[in-house]
Protein backbone atom coordinates (compact mmCIF):
# COMPACT_ATOMS: atom_id res chain seq x y z
CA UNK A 1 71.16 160.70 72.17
CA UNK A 2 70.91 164.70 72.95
CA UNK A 3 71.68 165.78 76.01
CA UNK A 4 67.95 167.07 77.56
CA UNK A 5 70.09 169.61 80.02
CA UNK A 6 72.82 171.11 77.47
CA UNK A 7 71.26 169.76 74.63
CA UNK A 8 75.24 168.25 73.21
CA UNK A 9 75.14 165.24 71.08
CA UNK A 10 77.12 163.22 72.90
CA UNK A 11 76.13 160.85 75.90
CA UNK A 12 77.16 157.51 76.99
CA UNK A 13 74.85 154.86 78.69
CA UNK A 14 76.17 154.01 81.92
CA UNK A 15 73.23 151.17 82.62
CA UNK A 16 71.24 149.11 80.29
CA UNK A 17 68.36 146.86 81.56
CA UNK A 18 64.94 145.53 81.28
CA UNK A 19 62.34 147.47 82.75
CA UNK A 20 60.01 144.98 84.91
CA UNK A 21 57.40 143.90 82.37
CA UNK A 22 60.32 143.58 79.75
CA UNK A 23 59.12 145.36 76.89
CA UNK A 24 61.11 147.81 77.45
CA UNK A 25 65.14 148.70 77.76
CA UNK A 26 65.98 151.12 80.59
CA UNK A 27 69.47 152.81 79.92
CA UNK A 28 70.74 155.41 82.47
CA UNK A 29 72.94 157.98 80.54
CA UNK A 30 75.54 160.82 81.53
CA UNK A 31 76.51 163.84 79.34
CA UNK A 32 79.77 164.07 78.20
CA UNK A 33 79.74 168.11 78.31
CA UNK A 34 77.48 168.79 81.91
CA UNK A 35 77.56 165.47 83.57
CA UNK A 36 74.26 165.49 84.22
CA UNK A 37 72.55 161.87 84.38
CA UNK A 38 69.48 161.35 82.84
CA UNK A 39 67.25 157.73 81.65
CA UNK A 40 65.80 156.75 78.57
CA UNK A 41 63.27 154.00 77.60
CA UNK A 42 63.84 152.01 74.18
CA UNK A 43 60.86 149.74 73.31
CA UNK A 44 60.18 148.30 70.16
CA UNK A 45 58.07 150.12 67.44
CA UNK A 46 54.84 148.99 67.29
CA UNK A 47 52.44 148.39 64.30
CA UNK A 48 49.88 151.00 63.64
CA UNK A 49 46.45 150.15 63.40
CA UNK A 50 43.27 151.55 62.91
CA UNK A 51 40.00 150.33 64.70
CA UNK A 52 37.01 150.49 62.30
CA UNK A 53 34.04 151.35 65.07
CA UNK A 54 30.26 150.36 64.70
CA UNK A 55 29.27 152.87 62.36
CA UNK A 56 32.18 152.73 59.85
CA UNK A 57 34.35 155.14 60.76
CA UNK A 58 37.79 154.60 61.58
CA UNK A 59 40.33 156.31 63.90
CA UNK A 60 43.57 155.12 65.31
CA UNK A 61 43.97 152.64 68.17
CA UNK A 62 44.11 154.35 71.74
CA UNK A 63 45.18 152.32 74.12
CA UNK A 64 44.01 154.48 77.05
CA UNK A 65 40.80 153.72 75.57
CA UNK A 66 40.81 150.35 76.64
CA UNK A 67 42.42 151.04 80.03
CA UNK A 68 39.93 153.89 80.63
CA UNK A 69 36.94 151.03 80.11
CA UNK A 70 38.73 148.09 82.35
CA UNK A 71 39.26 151.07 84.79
CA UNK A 72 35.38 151.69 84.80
CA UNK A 73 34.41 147.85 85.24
CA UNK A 74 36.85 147.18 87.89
CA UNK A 75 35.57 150.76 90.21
CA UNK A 76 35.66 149.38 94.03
CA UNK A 77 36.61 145.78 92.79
CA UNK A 78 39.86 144.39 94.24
CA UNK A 79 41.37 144.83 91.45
CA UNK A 80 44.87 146.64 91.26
CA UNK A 81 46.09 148.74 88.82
CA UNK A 82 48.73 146.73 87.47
CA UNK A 83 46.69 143.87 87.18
CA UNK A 84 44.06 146.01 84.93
CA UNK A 85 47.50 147.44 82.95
CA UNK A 86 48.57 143.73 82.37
CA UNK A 87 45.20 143.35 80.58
CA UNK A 88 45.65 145.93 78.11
CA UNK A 89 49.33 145.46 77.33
CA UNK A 90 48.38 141.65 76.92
CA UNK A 91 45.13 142.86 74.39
CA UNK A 92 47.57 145.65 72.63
CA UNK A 93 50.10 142.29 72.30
CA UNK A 94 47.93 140.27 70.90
CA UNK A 95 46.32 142.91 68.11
CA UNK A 96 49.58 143.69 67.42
CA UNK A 97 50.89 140.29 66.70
CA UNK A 98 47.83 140.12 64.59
CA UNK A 99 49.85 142.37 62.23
CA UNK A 100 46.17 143.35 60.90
CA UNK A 101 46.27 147.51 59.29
CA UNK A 102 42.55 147.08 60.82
CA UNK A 103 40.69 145.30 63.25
CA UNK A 104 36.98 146.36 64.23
CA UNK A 105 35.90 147.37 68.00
CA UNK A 106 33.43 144.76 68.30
CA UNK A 107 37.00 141.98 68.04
CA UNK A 108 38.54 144.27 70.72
CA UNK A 109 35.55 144.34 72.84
CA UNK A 110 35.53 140.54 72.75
CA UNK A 111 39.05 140.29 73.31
CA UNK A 112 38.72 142.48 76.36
CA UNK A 113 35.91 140.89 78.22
CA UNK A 114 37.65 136.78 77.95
CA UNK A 115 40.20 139.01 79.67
CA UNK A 116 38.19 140.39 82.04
CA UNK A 117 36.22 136.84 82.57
CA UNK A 118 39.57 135.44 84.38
CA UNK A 119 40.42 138.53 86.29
CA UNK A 120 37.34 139.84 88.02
CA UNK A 121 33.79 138.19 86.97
CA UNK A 122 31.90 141.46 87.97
CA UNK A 123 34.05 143.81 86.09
CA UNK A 124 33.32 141.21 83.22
CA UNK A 125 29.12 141.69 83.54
CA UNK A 126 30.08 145.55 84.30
CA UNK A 127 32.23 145.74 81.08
CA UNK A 128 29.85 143.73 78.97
CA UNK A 129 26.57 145.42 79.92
CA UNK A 130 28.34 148.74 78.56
CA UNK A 131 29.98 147.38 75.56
CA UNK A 132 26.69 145.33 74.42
CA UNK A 133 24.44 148.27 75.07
CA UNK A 134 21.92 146.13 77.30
CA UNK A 135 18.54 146.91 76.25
CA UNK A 136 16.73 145.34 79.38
CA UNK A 137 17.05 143.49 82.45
CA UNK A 138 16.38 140.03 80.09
CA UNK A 139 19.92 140.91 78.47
CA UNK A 140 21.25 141.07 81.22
CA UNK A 141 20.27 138.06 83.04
CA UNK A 142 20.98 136.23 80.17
CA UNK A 143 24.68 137.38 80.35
CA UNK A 144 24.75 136.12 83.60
CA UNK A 145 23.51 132.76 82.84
CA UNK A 146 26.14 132.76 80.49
CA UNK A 147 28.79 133.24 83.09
CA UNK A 148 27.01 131.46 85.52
CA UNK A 149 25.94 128.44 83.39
CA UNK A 150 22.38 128.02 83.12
CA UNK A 151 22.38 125.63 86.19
CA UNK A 152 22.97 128.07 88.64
CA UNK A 153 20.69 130.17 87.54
CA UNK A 154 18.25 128.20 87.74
CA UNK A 155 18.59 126.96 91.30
CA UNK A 156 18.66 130.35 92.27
CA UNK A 157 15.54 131.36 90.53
CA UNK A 158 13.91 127.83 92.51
CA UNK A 159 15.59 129.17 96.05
CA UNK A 160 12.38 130.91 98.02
CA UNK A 161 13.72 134.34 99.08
CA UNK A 162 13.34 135.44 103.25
CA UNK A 163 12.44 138.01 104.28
CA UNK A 164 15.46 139.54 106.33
CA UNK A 165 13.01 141.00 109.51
CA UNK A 166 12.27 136.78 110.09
CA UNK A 167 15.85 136.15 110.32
CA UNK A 168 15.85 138.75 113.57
């Protein structure tokens, strides 16, 4: 490994160990020539994929992408960060143990919101209502039922609604 200071050829690891998902290999490192210390990451290689989108196309998987859209749902949910990183390095795991050279956006989508489901049920409707391109407020009740179970939804469609100014 080349030195990023000096930029000599020769360095020696000091420290190897797994970084705290471990997927990855931290190794601290010192230059023979300056001394300086510096870290690397090794992680293995993963496949490359393309994601073929609604209209045909095709462009190369992003995984910010994904993390960008869970970021969206999950806005003012209690919902960490790590948590919401957990769910895209467990989608990116599974598409790449796929070993698929393509896999369409509507598979990803899917895959996304069961994830979403367990973590945060709102960011689930949030994400969904985005990714399915609700047309109406029918769609989206319907969603809802589905998450719900149609018993719920039911007995809260039955339960009369008060007005709050009684309550006072």
């Amino acid at each position: 490994m080349k030195c990023p200071f000096c930029e000599a050829p020769d360095t020696k690891v000091i420290d190897s160990r797994p970084t705290e998902e471990g997927h990855a290999i931290r190794r601290r490192r010192a230059c023979d020539c300056c001394g300086k210390r510096f870290t690397t990451y090794e992680k293995v290689e993963e496949v490359f994929f393309m994601v073929v989108k609604r209209d045909g196309s095709r462009e190369s998987f992003d995984r910010n992408k994904i993390l960008n859209g869970i970021i969206r749902a999950c806005e003012k949910r209690p919902v960490t960060m790590d948590q919401m990183e957990a769910v895209v390095a467990e989608v990116e795991r599974g598409l790449n143990n796929m070993m698929e050279k393509e896999v369409t956006s509507a598979f990803i989508g899917e895959v996304v919101m069961e994830k979403l489901k367990d973590l945060d049920e709102v960011a689930y409707v949030r994400f969904a209502s985005v990714y399915r391109q609700f047309k109406d407020v029918n769609t989206f009740i319907a969603e809802i039922e589905k998450l719900l179970g149609s018993d719920a939804m039911g007995k809260l469609k039955k339960a009369p609604i008060k007005n709050p100014k009684e309550e006072f």
